[in-house]
N, C-alpha and C. Protein backbone atom coordinates (compact mmCIF):
# COMPACT_ATOMS: atom_id res chain seq x y z
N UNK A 1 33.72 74.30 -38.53
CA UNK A 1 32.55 73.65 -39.10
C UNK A 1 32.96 72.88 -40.36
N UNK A 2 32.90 71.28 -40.59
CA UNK A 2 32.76 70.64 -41.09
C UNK A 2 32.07 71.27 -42.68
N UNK A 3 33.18 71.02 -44.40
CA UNK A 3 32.39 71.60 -45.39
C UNK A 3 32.25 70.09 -46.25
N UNK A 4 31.41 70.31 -46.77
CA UNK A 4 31.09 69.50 -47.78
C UNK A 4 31.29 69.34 -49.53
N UNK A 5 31.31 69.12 -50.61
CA UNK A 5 30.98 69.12 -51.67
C UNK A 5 29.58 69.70 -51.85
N UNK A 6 28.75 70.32 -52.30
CA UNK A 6 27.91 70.65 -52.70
C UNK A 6 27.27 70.44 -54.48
N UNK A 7 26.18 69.66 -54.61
CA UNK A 7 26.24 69.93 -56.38
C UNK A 7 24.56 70.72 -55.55
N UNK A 8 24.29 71.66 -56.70
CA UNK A 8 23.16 72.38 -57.03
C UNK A 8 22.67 72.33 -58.37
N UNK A 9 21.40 71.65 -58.59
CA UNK A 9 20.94 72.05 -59.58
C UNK A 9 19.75 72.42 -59.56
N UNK A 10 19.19 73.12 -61.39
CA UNK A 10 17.86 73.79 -60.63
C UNK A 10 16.88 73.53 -62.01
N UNK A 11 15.98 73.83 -62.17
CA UNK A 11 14.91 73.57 -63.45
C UNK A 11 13.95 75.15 -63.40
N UNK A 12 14.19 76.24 -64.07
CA UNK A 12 13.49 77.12 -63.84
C UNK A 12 13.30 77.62 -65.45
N UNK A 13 11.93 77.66 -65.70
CA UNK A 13 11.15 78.39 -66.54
C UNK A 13 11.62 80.04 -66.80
N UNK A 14 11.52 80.77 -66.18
CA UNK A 14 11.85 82.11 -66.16
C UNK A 14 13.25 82.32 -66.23
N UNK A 15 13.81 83.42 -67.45
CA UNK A 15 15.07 83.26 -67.89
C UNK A 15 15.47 84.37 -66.89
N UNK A 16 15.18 85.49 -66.14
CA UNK A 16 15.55 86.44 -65.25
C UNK A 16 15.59 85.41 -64.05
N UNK A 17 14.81 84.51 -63.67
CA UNK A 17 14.95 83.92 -62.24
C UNK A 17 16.41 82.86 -61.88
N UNK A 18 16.18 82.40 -63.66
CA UNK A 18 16.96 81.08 -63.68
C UNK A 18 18.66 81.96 -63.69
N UNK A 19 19.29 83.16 -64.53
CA UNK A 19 20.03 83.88 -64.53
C UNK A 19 20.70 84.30 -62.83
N UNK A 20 19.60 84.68 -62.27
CA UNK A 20 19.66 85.18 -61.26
C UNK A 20 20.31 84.02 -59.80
N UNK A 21 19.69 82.64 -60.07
CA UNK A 21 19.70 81.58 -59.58
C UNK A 21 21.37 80.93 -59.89
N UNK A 22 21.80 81.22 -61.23
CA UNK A 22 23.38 81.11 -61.66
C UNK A 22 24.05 82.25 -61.00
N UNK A 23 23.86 83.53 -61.24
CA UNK A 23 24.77 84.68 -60.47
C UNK A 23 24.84 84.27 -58.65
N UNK A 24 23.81 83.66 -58.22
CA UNK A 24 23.83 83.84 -56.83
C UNK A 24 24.47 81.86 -56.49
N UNK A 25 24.64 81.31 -57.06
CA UNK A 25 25.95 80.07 -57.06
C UNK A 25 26.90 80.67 -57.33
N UNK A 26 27.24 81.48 -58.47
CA UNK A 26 28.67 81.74 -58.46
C UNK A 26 29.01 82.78 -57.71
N UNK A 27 28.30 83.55 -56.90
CA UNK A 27 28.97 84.79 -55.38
C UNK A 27 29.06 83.66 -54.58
N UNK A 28 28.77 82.29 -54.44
CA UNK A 28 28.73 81.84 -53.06
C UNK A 28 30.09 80.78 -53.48
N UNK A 29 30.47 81.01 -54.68
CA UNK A 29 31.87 80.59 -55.28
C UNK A 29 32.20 78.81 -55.89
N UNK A 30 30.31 78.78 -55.97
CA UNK A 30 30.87 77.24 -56.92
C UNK A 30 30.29 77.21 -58.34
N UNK A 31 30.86 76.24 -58.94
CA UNK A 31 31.43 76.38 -60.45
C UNK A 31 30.75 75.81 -61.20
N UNK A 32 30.12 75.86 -61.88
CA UNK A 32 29.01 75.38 -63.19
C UNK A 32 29.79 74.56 -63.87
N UNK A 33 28.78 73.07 -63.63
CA UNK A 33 29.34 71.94 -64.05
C UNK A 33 28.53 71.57 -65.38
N UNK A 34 27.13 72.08 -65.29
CA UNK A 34 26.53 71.98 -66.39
C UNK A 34 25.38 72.78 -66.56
N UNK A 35 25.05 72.98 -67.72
CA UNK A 35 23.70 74.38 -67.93
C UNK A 35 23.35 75.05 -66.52
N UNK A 36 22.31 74.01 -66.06
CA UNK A 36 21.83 74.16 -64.91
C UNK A 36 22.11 73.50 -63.64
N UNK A 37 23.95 73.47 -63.33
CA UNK A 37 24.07 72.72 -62.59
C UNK A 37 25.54 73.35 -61.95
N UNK A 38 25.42 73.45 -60.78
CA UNK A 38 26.89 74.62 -60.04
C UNK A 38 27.15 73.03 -59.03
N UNK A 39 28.91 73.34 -58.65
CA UNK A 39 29.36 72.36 -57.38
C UNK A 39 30.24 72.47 -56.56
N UNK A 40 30.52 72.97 -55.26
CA UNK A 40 31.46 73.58 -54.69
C UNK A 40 31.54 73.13 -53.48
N UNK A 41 32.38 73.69 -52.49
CA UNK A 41 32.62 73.32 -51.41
C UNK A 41 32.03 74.57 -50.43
N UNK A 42 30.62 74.07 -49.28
CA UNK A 42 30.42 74.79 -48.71
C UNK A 42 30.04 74.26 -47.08
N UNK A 43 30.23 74.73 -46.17
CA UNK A 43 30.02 74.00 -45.16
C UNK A 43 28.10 74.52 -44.46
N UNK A 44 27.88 74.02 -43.18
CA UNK A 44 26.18 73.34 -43.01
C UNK A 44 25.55 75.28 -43.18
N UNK A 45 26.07 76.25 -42.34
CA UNK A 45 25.81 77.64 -42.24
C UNK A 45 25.57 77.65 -44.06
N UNK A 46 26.79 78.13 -44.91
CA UNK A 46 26.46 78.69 -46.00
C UNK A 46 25.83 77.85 -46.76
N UNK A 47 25.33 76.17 -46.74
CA UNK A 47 24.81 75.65 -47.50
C UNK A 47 23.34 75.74 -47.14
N UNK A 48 22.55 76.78 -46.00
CA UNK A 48 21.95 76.78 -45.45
C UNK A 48 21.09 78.20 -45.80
N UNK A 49 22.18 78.79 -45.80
CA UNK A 49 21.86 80.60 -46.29
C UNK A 49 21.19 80.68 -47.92
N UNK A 50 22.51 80.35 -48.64
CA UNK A 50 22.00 79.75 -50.08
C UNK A 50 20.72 78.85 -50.68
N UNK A 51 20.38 78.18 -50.04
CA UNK A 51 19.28 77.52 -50.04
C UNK A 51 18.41 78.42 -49.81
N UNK A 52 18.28 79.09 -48.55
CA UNK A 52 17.13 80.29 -48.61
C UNK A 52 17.15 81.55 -49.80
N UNK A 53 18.29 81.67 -49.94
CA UNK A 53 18.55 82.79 -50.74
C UNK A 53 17.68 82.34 -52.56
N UNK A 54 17.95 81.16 -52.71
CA UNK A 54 17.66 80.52 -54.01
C UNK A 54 16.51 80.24 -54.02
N UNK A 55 15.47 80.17 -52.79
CA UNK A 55 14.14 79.57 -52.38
C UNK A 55 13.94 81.29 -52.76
N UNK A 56 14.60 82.38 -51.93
CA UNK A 56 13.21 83.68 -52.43
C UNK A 56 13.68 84.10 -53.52
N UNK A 57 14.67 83.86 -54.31
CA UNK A 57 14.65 84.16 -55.38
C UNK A 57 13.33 83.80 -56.15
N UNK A 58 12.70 81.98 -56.16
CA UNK A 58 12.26 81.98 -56.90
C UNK A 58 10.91 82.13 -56.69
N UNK A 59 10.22 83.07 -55.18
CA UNK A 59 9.50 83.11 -54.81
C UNK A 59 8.21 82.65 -54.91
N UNK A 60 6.86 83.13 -56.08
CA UNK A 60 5.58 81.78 -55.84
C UNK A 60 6.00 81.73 -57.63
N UNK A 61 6.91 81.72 -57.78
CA UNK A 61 6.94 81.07 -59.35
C UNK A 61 7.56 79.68 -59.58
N UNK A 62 7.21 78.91 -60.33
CA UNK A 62 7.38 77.67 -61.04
C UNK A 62 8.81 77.50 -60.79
N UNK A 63 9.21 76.40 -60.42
CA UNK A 63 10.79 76.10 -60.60
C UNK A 63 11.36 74.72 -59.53
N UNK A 64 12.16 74.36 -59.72
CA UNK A 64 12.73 73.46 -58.48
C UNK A 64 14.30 73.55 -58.50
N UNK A 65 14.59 72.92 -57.52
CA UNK A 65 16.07 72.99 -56.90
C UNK A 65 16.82 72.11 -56.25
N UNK A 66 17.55 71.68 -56.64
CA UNK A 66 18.20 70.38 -55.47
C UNK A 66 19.46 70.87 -55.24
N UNK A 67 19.96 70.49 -53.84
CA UNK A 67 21.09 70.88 -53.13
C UNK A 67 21.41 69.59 -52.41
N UNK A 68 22.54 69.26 -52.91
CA UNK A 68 23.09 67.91 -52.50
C UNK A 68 24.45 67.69 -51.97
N UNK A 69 24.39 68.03 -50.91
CA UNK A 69 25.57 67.61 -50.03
C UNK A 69 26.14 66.54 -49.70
N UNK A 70 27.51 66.09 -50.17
CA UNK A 70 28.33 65.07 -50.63
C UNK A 70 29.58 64.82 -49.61
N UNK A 71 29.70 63.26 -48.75
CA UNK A 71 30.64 63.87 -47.92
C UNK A 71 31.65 63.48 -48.66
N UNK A 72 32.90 63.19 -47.92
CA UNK A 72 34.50 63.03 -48.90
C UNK A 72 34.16 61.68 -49.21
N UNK A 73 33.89 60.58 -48.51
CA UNK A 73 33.96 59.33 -49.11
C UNK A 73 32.95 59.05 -50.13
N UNK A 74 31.80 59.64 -50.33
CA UNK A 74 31.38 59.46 -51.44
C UNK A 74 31.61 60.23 -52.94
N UNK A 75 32.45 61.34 -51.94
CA UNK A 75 33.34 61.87 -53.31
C UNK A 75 34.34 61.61 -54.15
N UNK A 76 34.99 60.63 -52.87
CA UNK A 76 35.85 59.42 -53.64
C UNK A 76 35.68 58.59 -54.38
N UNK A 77 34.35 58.17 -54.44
CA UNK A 77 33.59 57.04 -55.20
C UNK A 77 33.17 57.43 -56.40
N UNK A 78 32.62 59.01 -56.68
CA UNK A 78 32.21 59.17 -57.62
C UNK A 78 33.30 59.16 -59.20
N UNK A 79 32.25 58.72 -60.40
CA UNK A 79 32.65 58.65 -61.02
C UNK A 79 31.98 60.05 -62.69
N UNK A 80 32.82 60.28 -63.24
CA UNK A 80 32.61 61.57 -64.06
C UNK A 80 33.93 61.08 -65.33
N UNK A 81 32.43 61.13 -66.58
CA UNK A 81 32.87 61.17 -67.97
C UNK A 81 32.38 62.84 -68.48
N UNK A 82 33.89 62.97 -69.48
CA UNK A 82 33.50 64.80 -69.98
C UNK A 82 34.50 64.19 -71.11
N UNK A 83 33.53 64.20 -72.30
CA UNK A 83 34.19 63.71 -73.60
C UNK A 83 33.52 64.70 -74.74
N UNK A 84 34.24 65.68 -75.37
CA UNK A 84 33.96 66.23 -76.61
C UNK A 84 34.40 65.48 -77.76
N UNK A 85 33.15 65.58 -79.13
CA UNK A 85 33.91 64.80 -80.04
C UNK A 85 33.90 66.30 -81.01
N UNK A 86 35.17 65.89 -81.51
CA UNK A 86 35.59 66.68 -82.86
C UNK A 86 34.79 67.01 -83.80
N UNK A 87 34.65 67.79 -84.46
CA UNK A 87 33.74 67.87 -85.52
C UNK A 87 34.67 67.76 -86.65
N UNK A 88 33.54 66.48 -87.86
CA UNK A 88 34.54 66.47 -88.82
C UNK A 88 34.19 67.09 -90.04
């Protein structure tokens, strides 16, 4: 089965849901790119499971989620700035 890039990100109010929503990206083994934002390689099954898993997590409470599956050629294309400035 064919895997993909995966980015996940999520917007959740509740600091136990939103916690919970980070622990269960990183068992499924992708890597926090930013606050609220994990990206890994998963193919159609586990990007499928996870999605449900992250849906009852956040069961009838407030929140959203995007799961964005990326194939290689547009992973080639993408472009990514990560610049710290010094403190003076």
């Amino acid at each position: 089965m064919e895997e993909h890039t995966v980015y996940i990100f999520y917007d959740i109010e509740n600091d136990g849901i939103r916690n919970k929503i980070a622990e269960k990206c990183k068992d499924y083994g992708l890597e926090r790119i930013q606050f609220s934002g994990f990206s890994g390689v998963l193919n159609r099954n586990k990007r499928e499971e996870l999605f449900l898993k992250l849906s009852s997590l956040i069961g009838n409470k407030s929140g959203k989620v995007l799961m964005l599956p990326i194939c290689e050629r547009d992973m080639r294309l993408r472009k990514e700035l990560m610049q710290e400035v010094a403190d003076d």
